[in-house]
Each structure stands twice: as structure tokens, then as C-alpha cells.
Protein backbone atom coordinates (compact mmCIF):
# COMPACT_ATOMS: atom_id res chain seq x y z
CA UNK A 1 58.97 80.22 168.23
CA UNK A 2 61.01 82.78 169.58
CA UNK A 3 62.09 84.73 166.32
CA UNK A 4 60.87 88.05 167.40
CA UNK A 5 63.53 89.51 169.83
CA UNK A 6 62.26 90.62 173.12
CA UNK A 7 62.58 94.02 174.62
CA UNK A 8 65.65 93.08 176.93
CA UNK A 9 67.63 91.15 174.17
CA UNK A 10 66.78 94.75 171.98
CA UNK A 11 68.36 96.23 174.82
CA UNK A 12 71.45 94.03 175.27
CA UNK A 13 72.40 94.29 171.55
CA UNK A 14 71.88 98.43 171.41
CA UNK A 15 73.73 98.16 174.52
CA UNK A 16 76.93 96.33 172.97
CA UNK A 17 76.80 98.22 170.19
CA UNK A 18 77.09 101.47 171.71
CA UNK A 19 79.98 99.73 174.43
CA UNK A 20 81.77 98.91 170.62
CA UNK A 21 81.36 102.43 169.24
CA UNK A 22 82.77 103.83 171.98
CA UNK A 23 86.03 101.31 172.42
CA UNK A 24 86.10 102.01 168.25
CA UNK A 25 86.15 105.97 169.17
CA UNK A 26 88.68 105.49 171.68
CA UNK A 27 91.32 103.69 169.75
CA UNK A 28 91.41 106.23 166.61
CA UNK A 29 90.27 109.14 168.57
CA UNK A 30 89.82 111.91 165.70
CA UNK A 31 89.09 109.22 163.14
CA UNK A 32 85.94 107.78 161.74
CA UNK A 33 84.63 104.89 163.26
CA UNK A 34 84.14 101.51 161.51
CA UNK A 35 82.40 99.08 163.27
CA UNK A 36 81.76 95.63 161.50
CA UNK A 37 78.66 93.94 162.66
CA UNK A 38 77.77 90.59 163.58
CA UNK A 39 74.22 90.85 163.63
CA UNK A 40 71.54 92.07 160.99
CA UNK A 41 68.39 93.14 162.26
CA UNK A 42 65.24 93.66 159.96
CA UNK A 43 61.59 94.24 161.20
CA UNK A 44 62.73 93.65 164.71
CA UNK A 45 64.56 90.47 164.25
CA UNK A 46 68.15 89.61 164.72
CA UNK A 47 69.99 87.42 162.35
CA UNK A 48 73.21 86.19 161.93
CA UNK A 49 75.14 87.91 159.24
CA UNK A 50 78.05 85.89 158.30
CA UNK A 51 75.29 82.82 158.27
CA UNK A 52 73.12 84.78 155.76
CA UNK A 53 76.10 85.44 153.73
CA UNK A 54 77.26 81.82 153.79
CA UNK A 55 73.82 80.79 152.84
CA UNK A 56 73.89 83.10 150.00
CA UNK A 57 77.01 82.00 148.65
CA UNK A 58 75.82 78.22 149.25
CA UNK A 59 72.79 79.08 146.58
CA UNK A 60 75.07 80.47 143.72
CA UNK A 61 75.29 77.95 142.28
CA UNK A 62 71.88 76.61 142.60
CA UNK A 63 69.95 74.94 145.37
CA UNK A 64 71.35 74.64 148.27
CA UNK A 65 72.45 71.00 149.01
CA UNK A 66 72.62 68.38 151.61
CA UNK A 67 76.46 69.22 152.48
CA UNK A 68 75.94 72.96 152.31
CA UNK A 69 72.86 72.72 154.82
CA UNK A 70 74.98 70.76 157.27
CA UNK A 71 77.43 73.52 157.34
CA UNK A 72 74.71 76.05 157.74
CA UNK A 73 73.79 74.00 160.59
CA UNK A 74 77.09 73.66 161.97
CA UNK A 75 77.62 77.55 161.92
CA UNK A 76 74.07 78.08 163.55
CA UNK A 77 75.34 76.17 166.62
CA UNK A 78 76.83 77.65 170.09
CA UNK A 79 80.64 76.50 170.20
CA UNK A 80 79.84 76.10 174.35
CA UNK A 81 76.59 74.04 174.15
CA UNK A 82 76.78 72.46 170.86
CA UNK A 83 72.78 73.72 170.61
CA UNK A 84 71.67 76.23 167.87
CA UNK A 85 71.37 79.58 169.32
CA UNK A 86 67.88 81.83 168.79
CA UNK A 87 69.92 84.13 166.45
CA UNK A 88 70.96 80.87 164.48
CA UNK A 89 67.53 79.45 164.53
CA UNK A 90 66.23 83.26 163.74
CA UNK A 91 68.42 83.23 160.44
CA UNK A 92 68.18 79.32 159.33
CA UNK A 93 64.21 79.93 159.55
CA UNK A 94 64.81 83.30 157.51
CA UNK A 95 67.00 81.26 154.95
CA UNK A 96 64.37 78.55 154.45
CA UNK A 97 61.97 81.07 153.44
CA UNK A 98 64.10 82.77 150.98
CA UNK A 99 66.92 80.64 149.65
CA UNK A 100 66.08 77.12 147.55
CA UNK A 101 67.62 73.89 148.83
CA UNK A 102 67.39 70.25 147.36
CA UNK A 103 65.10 67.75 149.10
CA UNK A 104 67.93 66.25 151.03
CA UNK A 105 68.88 69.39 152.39
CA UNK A 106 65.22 70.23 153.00
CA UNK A 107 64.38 67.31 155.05
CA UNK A 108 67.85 67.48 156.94
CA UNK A 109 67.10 71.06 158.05
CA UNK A 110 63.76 70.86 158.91
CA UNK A 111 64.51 67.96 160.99
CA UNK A 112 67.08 69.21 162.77
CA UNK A 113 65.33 72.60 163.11
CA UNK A 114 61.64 71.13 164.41
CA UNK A 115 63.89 69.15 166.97
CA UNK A 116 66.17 72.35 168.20
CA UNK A 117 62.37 73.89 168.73
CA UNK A 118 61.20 71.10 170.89
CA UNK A 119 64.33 71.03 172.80
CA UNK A 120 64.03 74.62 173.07
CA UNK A 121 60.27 74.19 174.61
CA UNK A 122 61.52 71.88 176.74
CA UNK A 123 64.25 73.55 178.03
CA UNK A 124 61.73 76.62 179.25
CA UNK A 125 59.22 74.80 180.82
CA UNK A 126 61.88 73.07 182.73
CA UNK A 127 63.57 76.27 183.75
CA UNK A 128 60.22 77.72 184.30
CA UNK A 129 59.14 74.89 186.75
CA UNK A 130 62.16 75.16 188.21
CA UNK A 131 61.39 78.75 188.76
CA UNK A 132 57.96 77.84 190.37
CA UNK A 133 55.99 79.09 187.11
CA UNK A 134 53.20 77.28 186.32
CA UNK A 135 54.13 76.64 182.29
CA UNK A 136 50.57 77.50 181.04
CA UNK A 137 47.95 78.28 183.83
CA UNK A 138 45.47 75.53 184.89
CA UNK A 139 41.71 76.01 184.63
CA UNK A 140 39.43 76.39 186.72
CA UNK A 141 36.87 73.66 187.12
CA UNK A 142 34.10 76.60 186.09
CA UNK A 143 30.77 76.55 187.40
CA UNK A 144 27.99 74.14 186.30
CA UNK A 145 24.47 75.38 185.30
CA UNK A 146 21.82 75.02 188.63
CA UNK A 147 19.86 72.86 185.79
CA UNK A 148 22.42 70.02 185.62
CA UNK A 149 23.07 70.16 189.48
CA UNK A 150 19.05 68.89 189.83
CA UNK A 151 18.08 65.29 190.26
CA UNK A 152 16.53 64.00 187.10
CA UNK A 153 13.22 64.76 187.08
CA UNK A 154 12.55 67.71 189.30
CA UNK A 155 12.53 71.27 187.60
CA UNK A 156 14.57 74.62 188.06
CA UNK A 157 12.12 76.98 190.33
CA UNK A 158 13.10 80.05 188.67
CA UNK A 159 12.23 79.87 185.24
């Protein structure tokens, strides 16, 4: 679900990074430009760098516990919404597949991931109703063979 970005969001975030280069550029004109980065992105995904680098630090000193996950979770969330943004659930997924965690911590954040997901699902279909998209096209009823259309009994003509 969703961890590949799509073209547009590509877009956006060459887009802001070029608008920062150039307000970098114009405030030590001359100078080099230093630009810190929010974002990582690898294989055409965007993470979230600070949370990859908390998460990293969190595992130092061994798995990664139930505390530690909450905090994870906490930093993966939208200040505005209080729901976990794509990049957040982008990075948590990347974490889980790299980074060890105790059961507690496991089960906590895979919980709370599975049910960002599903609120997630929800949230499109509802905007794409809303829209007047059809969520997943209907099928048609297809057509029935001429043999099951015949009263028991009688035959097909053209065989």
C-alpha cells in the first residue's frame, strides 16, 4: 500500500527541492550551498530521515522496544491530523524490515500500522465515491453458453 511514490508526488518533492536550492543560493550568493534534507529517497521511495535516524539510534542498544516503537509512531504522525503520513508509513514499513524490535514493540506496530492502512483504504474509496469513481469496476453479468439457455432436454442445433 502506497509505498512507491507516484509520478506527481516525484514531482512535488524535485520541485521543493529545487524552490530550496534556489532560496539557499540567494541568501549566500557566491557561497556553496548546503541544503539539509528531510527526505531520503532510495529505489523510488521517500522516507523520512530524521525517523530512520531515530530508529537507528532506538536499536543501539539492542531491539527496539515497546517505548521506543511508540515514539517511532508518534514521530510518523501528521501534527494537523494526528494520522501517520505515507512518508511515515513508507519509513516505519522500511524500519520493520531492517531494524529488530521486541515482541511488544512488534505487535504494537504492526497493529497500529495494519489499522493506519485500513483507514487509509477507507479514506480513498470514500474520497473516490465522493468523486463519482466507481472504487473497483463492476462486472459485467458475461454471456451464458446457448447450451445452458436450452430447456432440459432439447439439444443445441449447431453442433
Amino acid at each position: 500500500a502506497g509505498s512507491v511514490i507516484s509520478h506527481s508526488e516525484h514531482v512535488i518533492v524535485i520541485l521543493w527541492a529545487g524552490v530550496h536550492a534556489i532560496r539557499m543560493a540567494q541568501a549566500n550568493p557566491g557561497g556553496p550551498i548546503r541544503s539539509e534534507s528531510f527526505y531520503v529517497i532510495e529505489e523510488g521511495k521517500i522516507f523520512d530521515k530524521e525517523l530512520l535516524e531515530e530508529a537507528k539510534a532506538a536499536s543501539q542498544s539492542g531491539p527496539i522496544s515497546l517505548d521506543q516503537a511508540k515514539e517511532l509512531w508518534k514521530h510518523a504522525l501528521d501534527e494537523a491530523t494526528g494520522q501517520p503520513t505515507d512518508v511515515g508509513l513508507a519509513t516505519l514499513q522500511a524500519i520493520r524490515k531492517v531494524e529488530k524490535f521486541d515482541s511488544m514493540a512488534e505487535v504494537f506496530l504492526n497493529t497500529a500500522m495494519d489499522m493506519a492502512l485500513k483507514e487509509t483504504k477507507k479514506r480513498e474509496k470514500k474520497a473516490e465515491k465522493a468523486a463519482g469513481h466507481a472504487a473497483t469496476p463492476k462486472k459485467s453479468p458475461g454471456r451464458t453458453s446457448p447450451k445452458k439457455s436450452l430447456p432440459k432436454g432439447q439439444e443445441y442445433p449447431y453442433e
